[in-house]
PDB file of N, CA and C in Angstrom:
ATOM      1  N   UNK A   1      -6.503   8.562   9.608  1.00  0.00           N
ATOM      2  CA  UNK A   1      -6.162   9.361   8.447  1.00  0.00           C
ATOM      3  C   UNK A   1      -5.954   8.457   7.254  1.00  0.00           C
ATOM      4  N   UNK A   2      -6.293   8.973   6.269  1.00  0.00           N
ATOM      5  CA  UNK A   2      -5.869   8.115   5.378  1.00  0.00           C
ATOM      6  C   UNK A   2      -4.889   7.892   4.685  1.00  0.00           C
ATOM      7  N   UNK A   3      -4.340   7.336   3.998  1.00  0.00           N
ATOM      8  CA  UNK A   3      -3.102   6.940   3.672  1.00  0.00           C
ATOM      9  C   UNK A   3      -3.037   8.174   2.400  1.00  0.00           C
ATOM     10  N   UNK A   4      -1.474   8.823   1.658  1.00  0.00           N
ATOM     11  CA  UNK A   4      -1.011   9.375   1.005  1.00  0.00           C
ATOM     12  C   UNK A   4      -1.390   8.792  -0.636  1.00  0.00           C
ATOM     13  N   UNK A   5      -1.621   7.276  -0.718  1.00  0.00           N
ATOM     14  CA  UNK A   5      -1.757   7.059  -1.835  1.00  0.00           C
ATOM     15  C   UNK A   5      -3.328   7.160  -2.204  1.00  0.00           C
ATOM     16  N   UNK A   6      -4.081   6.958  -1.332  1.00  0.00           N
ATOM     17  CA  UNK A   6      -5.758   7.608  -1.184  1.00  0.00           C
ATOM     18  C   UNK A   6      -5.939   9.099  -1.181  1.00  0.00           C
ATOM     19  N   UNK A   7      -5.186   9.843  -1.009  1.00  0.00           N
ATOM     20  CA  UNK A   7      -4.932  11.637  -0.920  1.00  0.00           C
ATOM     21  C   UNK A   7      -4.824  12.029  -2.802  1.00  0.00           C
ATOM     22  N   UNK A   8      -3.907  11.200  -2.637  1.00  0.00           N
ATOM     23  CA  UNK A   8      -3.702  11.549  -4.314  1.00  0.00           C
ATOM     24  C   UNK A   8      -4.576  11.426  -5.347  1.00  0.00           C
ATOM     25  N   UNK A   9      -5.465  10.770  -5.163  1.00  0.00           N
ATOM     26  CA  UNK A   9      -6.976  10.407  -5.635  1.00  0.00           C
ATOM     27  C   UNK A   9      -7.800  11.889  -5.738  1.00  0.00           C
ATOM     28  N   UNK A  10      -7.625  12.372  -4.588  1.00  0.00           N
ATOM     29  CA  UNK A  10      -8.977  13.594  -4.227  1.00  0.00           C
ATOM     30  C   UNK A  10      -8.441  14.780  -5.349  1.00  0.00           C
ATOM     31  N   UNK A  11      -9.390  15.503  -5.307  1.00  0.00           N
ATOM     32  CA  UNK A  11      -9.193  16.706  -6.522  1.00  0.00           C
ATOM     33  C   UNK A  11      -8.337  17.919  -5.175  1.00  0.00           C
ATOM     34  N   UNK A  12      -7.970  18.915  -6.016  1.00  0.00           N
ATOM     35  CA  UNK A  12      -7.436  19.862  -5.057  1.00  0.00           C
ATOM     36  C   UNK A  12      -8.497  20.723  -4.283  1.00  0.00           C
ATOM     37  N   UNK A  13      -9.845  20.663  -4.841  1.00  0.00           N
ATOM     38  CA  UNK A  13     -10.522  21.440  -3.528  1.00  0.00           C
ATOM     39  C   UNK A  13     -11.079  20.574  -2.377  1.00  0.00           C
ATOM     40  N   UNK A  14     -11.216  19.239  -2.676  1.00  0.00           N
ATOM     41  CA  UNK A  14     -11.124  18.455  -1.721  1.00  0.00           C
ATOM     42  C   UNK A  14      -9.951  18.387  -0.955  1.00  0.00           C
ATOM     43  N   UNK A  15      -9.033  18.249  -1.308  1.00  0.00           N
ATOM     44  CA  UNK A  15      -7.594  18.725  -0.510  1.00  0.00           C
ATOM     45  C   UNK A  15      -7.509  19.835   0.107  1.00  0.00           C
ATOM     46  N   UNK A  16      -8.281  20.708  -0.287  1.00  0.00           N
ATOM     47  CA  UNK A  16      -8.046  22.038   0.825  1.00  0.00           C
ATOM     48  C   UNK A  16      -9.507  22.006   1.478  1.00  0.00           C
ATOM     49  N   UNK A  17     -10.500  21.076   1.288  1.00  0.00           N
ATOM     50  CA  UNK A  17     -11.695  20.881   2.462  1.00  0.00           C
ATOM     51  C   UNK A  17     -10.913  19.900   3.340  1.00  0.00           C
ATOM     52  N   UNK A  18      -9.945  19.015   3.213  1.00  0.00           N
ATOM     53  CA  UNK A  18      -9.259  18.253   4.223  1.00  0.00           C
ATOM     54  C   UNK A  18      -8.893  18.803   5.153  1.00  0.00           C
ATOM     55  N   UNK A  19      -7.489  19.185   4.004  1.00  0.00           N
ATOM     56  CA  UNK A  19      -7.058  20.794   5.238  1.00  0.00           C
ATOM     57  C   UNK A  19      -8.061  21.499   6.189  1.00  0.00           C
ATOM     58  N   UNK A  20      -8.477  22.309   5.945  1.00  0.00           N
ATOM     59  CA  UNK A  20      -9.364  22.827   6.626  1.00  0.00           C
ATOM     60  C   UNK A  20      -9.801  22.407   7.854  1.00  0.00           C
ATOM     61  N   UNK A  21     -10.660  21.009   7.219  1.00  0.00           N
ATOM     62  CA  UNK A  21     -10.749  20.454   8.598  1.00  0.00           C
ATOM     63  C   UNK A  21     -10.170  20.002   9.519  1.00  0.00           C
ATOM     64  N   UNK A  22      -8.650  19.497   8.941  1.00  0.00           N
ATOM     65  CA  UNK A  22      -7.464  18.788  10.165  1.00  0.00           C
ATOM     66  C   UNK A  22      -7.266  20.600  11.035  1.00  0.00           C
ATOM     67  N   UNK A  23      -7.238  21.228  10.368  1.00  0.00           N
ATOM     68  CA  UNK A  23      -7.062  22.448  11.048  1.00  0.00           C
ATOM     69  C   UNK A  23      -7.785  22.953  12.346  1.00  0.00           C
ATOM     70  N   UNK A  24      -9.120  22.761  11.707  1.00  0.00           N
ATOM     71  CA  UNK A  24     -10.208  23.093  13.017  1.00  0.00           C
ATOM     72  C   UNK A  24      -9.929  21.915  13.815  1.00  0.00           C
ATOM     73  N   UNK A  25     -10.118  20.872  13.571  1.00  0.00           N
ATOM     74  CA  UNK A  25      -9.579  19.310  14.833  1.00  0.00           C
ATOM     75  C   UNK A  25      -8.254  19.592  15.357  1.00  0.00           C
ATOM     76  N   UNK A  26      -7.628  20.145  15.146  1.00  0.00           N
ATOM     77  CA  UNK A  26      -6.273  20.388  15.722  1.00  0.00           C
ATOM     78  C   UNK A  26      -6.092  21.297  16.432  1.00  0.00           C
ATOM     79  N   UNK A  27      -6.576  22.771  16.297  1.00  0.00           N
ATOM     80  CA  UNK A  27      -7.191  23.834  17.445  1.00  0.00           C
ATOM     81  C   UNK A  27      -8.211  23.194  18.538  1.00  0.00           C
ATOM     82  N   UNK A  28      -9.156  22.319  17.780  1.00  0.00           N
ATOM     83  CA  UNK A  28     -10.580  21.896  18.965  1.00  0.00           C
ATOM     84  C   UNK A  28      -9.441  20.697  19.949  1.00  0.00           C
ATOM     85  N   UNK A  29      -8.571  20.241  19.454  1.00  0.00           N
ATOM     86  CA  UNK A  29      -7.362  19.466  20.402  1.00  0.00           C
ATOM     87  C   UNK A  29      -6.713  19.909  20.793  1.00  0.00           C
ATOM     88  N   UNK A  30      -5.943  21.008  21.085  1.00  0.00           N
ATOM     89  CA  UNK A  30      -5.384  22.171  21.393  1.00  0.00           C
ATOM     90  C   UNK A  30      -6.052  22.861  22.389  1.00  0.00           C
ATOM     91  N   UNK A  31      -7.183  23.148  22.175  1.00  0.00           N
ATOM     92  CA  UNK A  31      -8.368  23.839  23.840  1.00  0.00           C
ATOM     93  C   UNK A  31      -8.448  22.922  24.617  1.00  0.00           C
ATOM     94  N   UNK A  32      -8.995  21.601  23.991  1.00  0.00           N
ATOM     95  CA  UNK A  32      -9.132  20.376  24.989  1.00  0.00           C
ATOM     96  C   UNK A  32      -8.148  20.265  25.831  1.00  0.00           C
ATOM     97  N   UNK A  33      -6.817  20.063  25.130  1.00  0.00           N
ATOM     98  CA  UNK A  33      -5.412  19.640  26.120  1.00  0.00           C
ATOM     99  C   UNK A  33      -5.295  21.143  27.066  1.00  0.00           C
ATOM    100  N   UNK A  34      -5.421  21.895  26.682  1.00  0.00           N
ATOM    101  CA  UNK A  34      -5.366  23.324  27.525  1.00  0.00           C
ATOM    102  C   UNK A  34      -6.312  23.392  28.696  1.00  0.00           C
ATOM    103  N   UNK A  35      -7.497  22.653  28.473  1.00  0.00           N
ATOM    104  CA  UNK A  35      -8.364  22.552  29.638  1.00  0.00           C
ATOM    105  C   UNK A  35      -8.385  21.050  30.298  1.00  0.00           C
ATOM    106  N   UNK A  36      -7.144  20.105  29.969  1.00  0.00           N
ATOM    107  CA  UNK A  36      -7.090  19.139  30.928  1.00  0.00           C
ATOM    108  C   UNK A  36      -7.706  18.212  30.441  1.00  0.00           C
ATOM    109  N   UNK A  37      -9.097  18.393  29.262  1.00  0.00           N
ATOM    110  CA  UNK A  37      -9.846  17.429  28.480  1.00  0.00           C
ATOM    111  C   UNK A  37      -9.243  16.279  27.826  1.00  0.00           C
ATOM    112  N   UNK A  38      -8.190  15.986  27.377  1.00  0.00           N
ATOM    113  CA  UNK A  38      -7.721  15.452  26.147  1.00  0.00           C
ATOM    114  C   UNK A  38      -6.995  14.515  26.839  1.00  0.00           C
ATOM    115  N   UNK A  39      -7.603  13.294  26.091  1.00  0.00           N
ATOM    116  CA  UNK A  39      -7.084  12.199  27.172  1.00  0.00           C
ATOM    117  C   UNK A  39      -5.372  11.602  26.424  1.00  0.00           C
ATOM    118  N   UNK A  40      -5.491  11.863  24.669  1.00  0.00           N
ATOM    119  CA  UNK A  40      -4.227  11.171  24.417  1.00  0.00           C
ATOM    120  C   UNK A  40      -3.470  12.544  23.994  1.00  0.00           C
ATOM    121  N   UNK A  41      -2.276  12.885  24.214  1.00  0.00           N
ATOM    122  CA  UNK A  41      -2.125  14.010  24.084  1.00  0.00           C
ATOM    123  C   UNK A  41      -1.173  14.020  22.733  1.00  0.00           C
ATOM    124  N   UNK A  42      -0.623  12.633  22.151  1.00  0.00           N
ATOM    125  CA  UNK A  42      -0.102  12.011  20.633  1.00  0.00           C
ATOM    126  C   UNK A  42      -0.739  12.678  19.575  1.00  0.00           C
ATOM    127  N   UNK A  43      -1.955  12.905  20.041  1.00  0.00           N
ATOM    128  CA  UNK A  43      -2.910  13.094  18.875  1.00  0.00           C
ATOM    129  C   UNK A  43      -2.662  14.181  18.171  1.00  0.00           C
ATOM    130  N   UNK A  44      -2.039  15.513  19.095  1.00  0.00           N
ATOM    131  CA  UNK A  44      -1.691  16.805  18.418  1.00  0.00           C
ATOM    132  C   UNK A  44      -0.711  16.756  17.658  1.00  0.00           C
ATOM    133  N   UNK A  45       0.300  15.924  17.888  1.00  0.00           N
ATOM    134  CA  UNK A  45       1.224  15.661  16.308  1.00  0.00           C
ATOM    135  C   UNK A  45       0.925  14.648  15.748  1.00  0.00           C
ATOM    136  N   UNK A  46       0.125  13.892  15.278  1.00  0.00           N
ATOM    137  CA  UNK A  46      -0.734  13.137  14.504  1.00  0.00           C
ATOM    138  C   UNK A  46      -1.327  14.156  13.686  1.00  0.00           C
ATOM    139  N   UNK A  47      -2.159  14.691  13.878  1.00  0.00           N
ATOM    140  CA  UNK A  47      -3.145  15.926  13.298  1.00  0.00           C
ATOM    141  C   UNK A  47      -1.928  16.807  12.580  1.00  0.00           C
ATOM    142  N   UNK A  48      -1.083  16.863  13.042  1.00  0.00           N
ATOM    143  CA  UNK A  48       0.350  18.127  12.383  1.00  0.00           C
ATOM    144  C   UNK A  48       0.775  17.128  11.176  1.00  0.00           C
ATOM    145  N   UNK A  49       1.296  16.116  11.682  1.00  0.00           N
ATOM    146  CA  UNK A  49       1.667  15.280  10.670  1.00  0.00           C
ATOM    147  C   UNK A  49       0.772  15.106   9.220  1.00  0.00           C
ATOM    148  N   UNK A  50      -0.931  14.760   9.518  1.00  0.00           N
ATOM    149  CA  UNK A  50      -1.982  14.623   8.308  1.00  0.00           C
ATOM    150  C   UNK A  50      -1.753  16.097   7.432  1.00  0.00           C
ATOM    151  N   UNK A  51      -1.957  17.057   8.475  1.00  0.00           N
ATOM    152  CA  UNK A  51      -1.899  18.277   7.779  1.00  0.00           C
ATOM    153  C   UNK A  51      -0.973  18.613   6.771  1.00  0.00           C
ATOM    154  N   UNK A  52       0.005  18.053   7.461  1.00  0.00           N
ATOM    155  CA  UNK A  52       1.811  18.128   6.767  1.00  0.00           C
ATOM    156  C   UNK A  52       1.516  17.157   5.324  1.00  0.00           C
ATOM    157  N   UNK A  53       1.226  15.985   5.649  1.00  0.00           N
ATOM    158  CA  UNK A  53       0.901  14.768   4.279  1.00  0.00           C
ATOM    159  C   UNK A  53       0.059  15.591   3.207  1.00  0.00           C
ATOM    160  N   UNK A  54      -1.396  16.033   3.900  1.00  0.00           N
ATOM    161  CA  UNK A  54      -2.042  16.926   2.822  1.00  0.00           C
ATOM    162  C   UNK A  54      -1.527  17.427   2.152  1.00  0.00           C
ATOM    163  N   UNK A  55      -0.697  18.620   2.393  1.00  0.00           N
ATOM    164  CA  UNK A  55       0.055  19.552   1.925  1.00  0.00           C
ATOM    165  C   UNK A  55       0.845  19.489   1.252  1.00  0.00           C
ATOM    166  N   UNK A  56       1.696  18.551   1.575  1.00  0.00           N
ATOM    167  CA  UNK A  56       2.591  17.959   0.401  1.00  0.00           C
ATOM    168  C   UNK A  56       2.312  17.467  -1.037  1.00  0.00           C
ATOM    169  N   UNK A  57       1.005  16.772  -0.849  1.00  0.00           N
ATOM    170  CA  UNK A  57       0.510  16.093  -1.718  1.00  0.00           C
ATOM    171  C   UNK A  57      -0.205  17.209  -2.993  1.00  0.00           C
ATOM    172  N   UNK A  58      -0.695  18.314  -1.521  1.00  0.00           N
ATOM    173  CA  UNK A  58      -1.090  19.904  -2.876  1.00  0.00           C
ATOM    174  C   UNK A  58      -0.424  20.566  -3.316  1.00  0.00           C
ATOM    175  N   UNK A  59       0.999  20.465  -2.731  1.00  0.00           N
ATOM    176  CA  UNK A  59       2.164  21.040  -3.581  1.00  0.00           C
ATOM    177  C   UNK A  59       2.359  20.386  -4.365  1.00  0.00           C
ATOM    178  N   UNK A  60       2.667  18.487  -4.713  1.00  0.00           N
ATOM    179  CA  UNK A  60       3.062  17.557  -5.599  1.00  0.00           C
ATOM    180  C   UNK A  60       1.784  18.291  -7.158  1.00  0.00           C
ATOM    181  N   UNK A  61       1.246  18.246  -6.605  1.00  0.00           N
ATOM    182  CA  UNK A  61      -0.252  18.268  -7.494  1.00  0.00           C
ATOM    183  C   UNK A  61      -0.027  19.607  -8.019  1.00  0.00           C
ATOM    184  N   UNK A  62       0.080  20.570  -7.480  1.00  0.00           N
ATOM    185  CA  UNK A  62       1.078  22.028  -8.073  1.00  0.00           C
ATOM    186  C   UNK A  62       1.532  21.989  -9.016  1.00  0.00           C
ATOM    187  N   UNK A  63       2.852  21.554  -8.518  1.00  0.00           N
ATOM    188  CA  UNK A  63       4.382  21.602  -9.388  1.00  0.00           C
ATOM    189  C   UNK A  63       3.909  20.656 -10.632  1.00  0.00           C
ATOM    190  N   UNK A  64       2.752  19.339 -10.582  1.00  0.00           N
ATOM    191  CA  UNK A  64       2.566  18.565 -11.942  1.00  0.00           C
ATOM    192  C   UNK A  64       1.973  19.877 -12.906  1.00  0.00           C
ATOM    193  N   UNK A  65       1.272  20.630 -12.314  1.00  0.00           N
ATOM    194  CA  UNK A  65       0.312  21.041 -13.196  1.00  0.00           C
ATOM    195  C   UNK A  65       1.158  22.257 -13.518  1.00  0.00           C
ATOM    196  N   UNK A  66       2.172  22.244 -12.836  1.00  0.00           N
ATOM    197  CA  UNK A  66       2.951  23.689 -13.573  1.00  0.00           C
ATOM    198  C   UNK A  66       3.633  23.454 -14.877  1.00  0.00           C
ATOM    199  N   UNK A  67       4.340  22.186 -14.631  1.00  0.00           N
ATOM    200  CA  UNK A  67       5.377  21.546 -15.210  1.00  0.00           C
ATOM    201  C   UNK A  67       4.465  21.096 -16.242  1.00  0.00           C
ATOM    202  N   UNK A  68       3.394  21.232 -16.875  1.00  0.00           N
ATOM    203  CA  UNK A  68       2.736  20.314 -18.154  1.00  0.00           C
ATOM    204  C   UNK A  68       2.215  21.633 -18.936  1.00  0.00           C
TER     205      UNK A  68
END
């Protein structure tokens, strides 16, 4: 994942194509571990966590653009 200070860079619809995708990787890790597939099972709060960083970063990006 990439780091928070590289996030802040991307525009906000790139931020919600991120999203998006940590989303679908995080369900497709979620079936895996459900069917025994998934060899590190860390990974599902890893993926919660990016999602969580994203998000924050599209709220930060929010509240600037409210506040100006």
């Amino acid at each position: 994942m990439e780091k928070a200070k590289d996030l802040r860079n991307l525009s906000p619809e790139e931020l919600k194509d991120k999203v998006d995708q940590l989303k679908l990787d995080l369900m497709q890790h979620r079936f895996q571990a459900k069917t025994g597939k998934l060899e590190r099972l860390p990974i599902l709060g890893d993926k919660k966590r990016d999602i969580a960083r994203v998000l924050t970063i599209m709220n930060e990006k929010n509240r600037e653009a409210q506040s100006e």
